[in-house]
C-alpha atoms as a PDB file:
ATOM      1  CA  UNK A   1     -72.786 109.513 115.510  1.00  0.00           C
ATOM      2  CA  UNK A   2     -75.137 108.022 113.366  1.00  0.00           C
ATOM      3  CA  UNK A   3     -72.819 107.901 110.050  1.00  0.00           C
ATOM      4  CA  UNK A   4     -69.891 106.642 112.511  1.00  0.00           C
ATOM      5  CA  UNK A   5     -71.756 103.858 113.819  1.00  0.00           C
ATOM      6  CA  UNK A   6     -72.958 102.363 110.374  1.00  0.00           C
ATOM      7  CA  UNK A   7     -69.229 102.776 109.528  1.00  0.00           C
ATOM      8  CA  UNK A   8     -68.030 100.515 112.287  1.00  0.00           C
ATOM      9  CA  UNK A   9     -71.288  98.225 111.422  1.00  0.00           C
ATOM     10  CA  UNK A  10     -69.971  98.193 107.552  1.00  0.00           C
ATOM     11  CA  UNK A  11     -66.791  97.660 109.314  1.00  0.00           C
ATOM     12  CA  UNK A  12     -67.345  94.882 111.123  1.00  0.00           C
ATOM     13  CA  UNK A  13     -69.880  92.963 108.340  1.00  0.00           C
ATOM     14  CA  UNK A  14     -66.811  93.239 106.104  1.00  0.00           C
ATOM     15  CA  UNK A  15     -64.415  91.268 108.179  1.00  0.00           C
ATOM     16  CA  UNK A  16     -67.008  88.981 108.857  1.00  0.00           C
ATOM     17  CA  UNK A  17     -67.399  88.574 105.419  1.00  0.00           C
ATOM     18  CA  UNK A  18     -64.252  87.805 104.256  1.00  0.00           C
ATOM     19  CA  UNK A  19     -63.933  85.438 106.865  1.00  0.00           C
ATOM     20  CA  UNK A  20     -67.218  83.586 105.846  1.00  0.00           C
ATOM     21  CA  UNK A  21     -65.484  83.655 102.115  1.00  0.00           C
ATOM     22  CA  UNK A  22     -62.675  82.080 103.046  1.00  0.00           C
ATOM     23  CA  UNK A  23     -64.728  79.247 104.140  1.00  0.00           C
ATOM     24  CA  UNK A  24     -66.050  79.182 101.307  1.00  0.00           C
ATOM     25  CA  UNK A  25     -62.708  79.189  98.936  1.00  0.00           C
ATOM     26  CA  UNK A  26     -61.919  76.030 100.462  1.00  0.00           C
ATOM     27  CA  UNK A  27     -65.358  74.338  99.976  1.00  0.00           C
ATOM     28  CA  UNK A  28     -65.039  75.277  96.391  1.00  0.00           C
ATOM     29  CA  UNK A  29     -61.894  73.572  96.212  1.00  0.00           C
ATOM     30  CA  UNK A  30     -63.858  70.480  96.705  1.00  0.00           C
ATOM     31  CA  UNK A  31     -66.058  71.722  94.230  1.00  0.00           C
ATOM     32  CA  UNK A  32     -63.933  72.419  91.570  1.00  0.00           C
ATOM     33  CA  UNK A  33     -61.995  69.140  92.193  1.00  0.00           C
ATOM     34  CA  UNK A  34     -65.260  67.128  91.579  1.00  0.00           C
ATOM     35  CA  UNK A  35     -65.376  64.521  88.442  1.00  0.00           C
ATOM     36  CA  UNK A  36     -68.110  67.150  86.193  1.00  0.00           C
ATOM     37  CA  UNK A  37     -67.552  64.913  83.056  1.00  0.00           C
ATOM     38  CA  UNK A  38     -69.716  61.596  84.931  1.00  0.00           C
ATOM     39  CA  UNK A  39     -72.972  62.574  86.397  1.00  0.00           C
ATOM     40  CA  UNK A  40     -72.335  59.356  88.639  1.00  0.00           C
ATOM     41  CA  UNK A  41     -69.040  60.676  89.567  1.00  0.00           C
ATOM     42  CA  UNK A  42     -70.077  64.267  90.245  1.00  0.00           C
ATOM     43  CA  UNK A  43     -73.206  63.371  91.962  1.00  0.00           C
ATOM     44  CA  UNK A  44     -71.461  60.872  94.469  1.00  0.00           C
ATOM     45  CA  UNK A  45     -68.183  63.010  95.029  1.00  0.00           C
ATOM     46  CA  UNK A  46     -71.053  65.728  96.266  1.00  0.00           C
ATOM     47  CA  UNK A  47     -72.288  63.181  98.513  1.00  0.00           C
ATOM     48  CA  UNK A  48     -69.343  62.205  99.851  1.00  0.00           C
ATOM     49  CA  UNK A  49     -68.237  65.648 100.059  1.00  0.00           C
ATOM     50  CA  UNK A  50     -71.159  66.682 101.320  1.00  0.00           C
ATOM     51  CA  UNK A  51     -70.045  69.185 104.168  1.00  0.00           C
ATOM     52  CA  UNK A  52     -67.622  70.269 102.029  1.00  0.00           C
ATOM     53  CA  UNK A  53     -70.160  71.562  99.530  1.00  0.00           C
ATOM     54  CA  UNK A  54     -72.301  73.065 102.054  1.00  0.00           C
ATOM     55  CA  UNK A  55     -69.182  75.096 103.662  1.00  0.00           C
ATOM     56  CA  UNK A  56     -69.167  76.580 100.359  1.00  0.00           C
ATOM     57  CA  UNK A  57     -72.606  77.532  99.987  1.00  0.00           C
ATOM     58  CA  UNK A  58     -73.964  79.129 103.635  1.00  0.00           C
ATOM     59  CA  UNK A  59     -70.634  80.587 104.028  1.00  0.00           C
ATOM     60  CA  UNK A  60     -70.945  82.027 100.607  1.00  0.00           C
ATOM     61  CA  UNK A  61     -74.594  83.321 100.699  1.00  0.00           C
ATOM     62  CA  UNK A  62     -74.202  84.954 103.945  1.00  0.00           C
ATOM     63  CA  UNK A  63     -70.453  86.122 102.735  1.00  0.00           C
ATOM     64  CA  UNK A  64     -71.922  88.079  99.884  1.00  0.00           C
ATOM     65  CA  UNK A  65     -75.040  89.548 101.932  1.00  0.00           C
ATOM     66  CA  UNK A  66     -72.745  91.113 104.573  1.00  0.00           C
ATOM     67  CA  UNK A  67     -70.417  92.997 101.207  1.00  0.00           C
ATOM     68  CA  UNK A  68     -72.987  95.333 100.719  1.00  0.00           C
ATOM     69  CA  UNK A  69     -72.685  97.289 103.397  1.00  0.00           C
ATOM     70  CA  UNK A  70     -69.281  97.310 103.071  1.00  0.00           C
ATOM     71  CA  UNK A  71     -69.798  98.556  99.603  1.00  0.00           C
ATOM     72  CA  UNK A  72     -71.896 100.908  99.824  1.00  0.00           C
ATOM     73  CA  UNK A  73     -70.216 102.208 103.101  1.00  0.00           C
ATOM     74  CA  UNK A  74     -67.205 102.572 100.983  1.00  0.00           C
ATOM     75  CA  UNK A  75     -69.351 104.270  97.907  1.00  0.00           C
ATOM     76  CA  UNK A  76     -70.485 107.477 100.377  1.00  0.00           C
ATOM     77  CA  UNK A  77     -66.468 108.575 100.702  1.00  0.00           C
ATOM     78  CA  UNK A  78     -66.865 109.067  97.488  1.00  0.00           C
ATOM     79  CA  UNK A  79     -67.561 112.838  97.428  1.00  0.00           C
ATOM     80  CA  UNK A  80     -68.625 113.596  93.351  1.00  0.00           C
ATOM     81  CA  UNK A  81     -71.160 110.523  93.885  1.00  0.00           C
ATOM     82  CA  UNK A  82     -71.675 111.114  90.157  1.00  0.00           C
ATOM     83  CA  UNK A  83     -73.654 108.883  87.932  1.00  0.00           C
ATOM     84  CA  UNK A  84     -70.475 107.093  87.149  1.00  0.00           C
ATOM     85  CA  UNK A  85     -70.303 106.298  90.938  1.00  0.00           C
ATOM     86  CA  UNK A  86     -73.813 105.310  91.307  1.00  0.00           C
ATOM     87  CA  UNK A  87     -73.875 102.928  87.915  1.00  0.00           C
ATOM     88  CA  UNK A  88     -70.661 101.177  90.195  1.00  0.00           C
ATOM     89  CA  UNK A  89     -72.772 100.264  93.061  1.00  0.00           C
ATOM     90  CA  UNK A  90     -75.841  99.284  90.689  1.00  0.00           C
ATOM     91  CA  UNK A  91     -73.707  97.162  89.356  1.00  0.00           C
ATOM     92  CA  UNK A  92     -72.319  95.528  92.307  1.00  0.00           C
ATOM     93  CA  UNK A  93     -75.515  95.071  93.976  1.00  0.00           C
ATOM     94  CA  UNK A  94     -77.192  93.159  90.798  1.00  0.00           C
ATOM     95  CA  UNK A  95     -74.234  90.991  90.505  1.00  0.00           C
ATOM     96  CA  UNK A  96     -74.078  90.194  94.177  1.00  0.00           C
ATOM     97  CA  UNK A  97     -77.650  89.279  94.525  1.00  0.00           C
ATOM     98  CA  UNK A  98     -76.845  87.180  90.991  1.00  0.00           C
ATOM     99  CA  UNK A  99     -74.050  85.510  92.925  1.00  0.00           C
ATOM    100  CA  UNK A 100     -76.977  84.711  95.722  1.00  0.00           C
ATOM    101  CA  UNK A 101     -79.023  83.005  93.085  1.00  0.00           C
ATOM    102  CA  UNK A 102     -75.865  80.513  92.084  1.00  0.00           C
ATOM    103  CA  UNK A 103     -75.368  79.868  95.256  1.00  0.00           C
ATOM    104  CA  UNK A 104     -79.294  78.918  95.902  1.00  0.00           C
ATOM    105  CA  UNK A 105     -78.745  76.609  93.004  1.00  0.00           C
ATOM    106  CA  UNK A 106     -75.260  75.064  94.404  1.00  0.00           C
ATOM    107  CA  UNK A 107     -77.931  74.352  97.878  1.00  0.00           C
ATOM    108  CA  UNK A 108     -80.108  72.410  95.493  1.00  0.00           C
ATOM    109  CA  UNK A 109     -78.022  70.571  94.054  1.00  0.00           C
ATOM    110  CA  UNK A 110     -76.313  69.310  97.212  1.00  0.00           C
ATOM    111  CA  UNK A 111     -79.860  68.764  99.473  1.00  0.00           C
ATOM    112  CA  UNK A 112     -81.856  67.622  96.844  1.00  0.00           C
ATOM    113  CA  UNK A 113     -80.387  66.683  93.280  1.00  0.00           C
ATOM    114  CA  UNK A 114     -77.598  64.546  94.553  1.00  0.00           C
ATOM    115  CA  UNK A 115     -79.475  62.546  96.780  1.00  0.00           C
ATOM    116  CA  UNK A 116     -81.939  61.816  94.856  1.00  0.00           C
ATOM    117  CA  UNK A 117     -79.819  60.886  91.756  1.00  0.00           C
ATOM    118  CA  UNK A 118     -78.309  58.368  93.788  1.00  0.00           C
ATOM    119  CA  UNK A 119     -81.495  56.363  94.674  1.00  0.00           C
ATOM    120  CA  UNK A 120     -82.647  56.145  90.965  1.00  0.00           C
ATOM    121  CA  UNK A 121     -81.629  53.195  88.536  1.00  0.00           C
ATOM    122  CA  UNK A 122     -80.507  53.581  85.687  1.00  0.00           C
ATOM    123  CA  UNK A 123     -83.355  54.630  83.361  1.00  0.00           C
ATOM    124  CA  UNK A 124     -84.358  57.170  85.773  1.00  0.00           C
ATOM    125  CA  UNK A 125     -80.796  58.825  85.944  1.00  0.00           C
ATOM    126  CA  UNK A 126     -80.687  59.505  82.306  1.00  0.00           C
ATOM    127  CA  UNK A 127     -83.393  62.003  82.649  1.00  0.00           C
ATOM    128  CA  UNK A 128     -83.044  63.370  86.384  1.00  0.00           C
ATOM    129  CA  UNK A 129     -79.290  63.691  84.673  1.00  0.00           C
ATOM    130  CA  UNK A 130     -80.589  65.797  82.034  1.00  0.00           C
ATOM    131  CA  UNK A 131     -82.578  68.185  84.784  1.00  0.00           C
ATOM    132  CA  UNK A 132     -79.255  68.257  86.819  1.00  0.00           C
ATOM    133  CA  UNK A 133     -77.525  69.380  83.933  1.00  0.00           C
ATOM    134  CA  UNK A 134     -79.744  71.688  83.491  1.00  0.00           C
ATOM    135  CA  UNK A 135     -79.698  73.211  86.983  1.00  0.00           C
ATOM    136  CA  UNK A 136     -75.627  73.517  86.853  1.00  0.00           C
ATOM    137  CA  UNK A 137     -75.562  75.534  83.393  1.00  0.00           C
ATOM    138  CA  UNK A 138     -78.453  77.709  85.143  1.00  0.00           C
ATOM    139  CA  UNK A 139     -76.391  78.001  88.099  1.00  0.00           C
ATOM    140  CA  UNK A 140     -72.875  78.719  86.243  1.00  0.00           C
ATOM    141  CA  UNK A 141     -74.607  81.431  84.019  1.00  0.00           C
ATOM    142  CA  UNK A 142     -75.602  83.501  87.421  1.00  0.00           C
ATOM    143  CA  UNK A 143     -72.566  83.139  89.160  1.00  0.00           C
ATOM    144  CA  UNK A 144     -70.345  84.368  85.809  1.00  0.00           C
ATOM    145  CA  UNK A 145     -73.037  87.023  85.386  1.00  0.00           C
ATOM    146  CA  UNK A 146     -72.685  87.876  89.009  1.00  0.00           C
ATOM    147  CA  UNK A 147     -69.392  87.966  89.282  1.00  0.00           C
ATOM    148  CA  UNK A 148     -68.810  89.977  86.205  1.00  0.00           C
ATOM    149  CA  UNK A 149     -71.270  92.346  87.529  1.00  0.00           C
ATOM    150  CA  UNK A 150     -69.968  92.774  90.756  1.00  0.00           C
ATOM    151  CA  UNK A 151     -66.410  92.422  90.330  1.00  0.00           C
ATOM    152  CA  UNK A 152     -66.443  94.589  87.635  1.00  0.00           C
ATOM    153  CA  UNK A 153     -68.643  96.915  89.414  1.00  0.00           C
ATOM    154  CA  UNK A 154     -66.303  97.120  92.352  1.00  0.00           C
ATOM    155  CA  UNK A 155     -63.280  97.516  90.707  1.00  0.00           C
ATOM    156  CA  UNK A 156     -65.282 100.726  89.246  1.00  0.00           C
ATOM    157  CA  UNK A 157     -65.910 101.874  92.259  1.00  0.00           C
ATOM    158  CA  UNK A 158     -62.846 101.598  93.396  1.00  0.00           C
ATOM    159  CA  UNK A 159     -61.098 103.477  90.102  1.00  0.00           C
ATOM    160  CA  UNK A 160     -63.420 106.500  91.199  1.00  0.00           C
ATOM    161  CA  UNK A 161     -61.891 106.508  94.448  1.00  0.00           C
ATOM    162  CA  UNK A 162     -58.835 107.124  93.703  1.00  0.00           C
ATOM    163  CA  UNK A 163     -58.483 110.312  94.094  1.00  0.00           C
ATOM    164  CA  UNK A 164     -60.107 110.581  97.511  1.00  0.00           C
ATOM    165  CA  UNK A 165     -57.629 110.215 100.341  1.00  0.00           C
ATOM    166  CA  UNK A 166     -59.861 108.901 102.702  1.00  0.00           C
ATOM    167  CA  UNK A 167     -57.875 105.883 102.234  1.00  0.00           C
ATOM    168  CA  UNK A 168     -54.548 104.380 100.971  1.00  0.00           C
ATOM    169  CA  UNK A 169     -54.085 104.617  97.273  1.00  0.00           C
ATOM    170  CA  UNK A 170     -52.778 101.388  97.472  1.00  0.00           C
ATOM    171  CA  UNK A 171     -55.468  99.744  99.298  1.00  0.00           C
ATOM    172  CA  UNK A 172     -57.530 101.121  96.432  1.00  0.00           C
ATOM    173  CA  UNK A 173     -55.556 100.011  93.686  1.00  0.00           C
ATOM    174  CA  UNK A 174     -55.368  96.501  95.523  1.00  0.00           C
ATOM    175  CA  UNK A 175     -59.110  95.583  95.225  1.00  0.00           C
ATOM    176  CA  UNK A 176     -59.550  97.750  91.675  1.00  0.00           C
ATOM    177  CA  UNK A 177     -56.655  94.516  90.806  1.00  0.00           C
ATOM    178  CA  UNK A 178     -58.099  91.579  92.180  1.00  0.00           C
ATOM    179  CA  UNK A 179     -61.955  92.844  91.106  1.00  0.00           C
ATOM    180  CA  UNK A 180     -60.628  92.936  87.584  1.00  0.00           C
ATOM    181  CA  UNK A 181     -58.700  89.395  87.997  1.00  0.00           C
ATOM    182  CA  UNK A 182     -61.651  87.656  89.905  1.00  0.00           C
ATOM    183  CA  UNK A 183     -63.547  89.298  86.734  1.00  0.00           C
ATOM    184  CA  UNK A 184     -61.795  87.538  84.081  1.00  0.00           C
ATOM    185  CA  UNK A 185     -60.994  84.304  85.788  1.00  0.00           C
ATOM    186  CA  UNK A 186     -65.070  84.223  86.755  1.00  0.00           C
ATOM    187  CA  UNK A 187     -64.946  82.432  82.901  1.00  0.00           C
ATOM    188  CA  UNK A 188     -63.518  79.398  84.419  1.00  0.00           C
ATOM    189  CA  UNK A 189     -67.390  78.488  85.571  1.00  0.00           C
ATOM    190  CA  UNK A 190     -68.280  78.302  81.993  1.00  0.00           C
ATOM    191  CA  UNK A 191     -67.292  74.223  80.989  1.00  0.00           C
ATOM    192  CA  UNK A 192     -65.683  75.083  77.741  1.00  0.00           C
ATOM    193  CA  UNK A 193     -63.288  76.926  80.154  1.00  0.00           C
ATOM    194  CA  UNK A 194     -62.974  75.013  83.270  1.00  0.00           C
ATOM    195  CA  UNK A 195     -59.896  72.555  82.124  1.00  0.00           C
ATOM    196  CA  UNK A 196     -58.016  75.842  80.776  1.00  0.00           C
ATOM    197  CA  UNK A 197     -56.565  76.789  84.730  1.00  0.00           C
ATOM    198  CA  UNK A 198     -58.354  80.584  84.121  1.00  0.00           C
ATOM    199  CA  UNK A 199     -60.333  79.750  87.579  1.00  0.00           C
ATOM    200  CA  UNK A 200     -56.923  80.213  89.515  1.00  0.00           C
ATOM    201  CA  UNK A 201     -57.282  83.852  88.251  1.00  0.00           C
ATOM    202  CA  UNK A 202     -60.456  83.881  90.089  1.00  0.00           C
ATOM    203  CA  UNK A 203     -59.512  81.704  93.354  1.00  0.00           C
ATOM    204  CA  UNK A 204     -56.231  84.593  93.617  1.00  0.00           C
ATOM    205  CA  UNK A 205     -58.518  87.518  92.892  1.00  0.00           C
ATOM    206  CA  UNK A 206     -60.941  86.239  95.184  1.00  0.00           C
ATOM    207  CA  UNK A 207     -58.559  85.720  97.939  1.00  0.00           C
ATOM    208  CA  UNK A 208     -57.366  89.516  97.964  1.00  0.00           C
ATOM    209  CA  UNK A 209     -60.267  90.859  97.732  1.00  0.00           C
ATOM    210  CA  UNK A 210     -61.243  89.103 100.906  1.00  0.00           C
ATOM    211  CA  UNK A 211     -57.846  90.072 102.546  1.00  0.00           C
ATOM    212  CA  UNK A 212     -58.919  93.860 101.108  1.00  0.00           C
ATOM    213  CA  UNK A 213     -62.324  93.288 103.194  1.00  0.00           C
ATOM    214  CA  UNK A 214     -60.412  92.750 106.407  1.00  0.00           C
ATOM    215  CA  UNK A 215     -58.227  95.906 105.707  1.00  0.00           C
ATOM    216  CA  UNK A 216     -60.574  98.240 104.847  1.00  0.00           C
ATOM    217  CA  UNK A 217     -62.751  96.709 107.367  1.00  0.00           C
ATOM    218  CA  UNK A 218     -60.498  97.938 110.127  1.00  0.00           C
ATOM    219  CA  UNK A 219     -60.156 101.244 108.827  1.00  0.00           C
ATOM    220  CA  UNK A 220     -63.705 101.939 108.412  1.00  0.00           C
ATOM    221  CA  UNK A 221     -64.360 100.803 111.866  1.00  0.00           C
ATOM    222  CA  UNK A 222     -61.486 103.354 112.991  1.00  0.00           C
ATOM    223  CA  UNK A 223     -63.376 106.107 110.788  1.00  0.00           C
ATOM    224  CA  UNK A 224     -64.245 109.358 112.140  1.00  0.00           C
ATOM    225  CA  UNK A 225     -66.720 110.246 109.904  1.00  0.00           C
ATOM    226  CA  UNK A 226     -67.834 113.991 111.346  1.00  0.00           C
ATOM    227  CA  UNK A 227     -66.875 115.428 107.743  1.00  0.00           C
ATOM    228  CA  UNK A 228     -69.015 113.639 105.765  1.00  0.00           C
ATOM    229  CA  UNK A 229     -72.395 114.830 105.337  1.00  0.00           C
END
């Protein structure tokens, strides 16, 4: 009873989840869209898409908290649980709480660094530009971290699980896809990559792993899970 009902409770925090993210896909739409090569431009399209920008940063935080139980729910119908299996969910959970950090940094930069850029004259905004700057490439460099960690980390997992049959091979091989496609197109955050189009790898990755969420959401909420120890 008590592995059924954190299945159902992994269950239902998935779904939730990739609800929450698909909030947050169209926030970062916005985002994305901003002008990032004028600090004037970027910092006032953040203002004046300023619930835009925060629709992709609560819905994103609380998004990737409610994946690990989902994750690790997933990891225990794994029956070897070999070190190959538990390097997968080490994985995942450093580059989901690497994602969190990003997405503390995306906060500040819409409460506080925007704002404030705006009331400054000129002189001032040379240098607060130079901190802002700063905070971006910080926050860029943990959510490409992050998301090569846990994407890569879940697709893993997911490889391993193949040849379980606890669930649809090709619910499996669905996720294992769009972890290794969110992976890749994860580069887009870096600016020597962002006019190249590689973040629509990411945005379509992204979007089936959520649908995957939802899926295997349901199922693990339908789980009987007497035979697992």
């Amino acid at each position: 009873m008590k592995h059924l009902s954190f299945n159902r409770f992994a269950g239902v925090s998935g779904i939730l989840s990739a609800l929450l993210y698909i909030v947050s896909i169209v926030g970062m739409q916005y985002y994305m869209a901003l002008d990032h090569s004028s600090m004037d431009a970027m910092t006032q399209g953040m203002q004046d898409n300023h619930i835009m920008m925060l629709l992709y940063g609560w819905p994103g935080i609380i998004a990737t908290i409610l994946i690990l139980p989902l994750v690790y729910a997933f990891h225990r119908f794994n029956q070897a649980q070999n070190e190959y299996s538990k390097l997968a969910l080490l994985m995942t959970t450093i580059g989901l709480c690497f994602v969190l950090i990003g997405y503390l940094f995306h906060l500040a930069l819409t409460y506080f660094h925007a704002p404030i850029y705006q009331t400054l004259d000129a002189i001032q905004r040379v240098s607060f530009g130079s901190l802002i700057s700063a905070t971006i490439g910080v926050q860029d460099m943990f959510w490409l971290s992050g998301d090569l960690f846990a994407f890569l980390g879940i697709a893993l997992l997911l490889i391993l699980n193949l040849g379980e049959k606890s669930f649809p091979k090709w619910l499996v091989l669905m996720c294992a896809i769009a972890g290794l496609l969110a992976a890749v197109g994860s580069f887009g955050f870096i600016p020597a990559f962002k006019e190249s189009g590689i973040s629509f790898l990411f945005i379509g990755g992204f979007s089936v792993f959520a649908i995957w969420e939802v899926l295997i959401g349901l199922r693990l909420f339908k789980t009987n899970n007497a035979s697992q120890s």
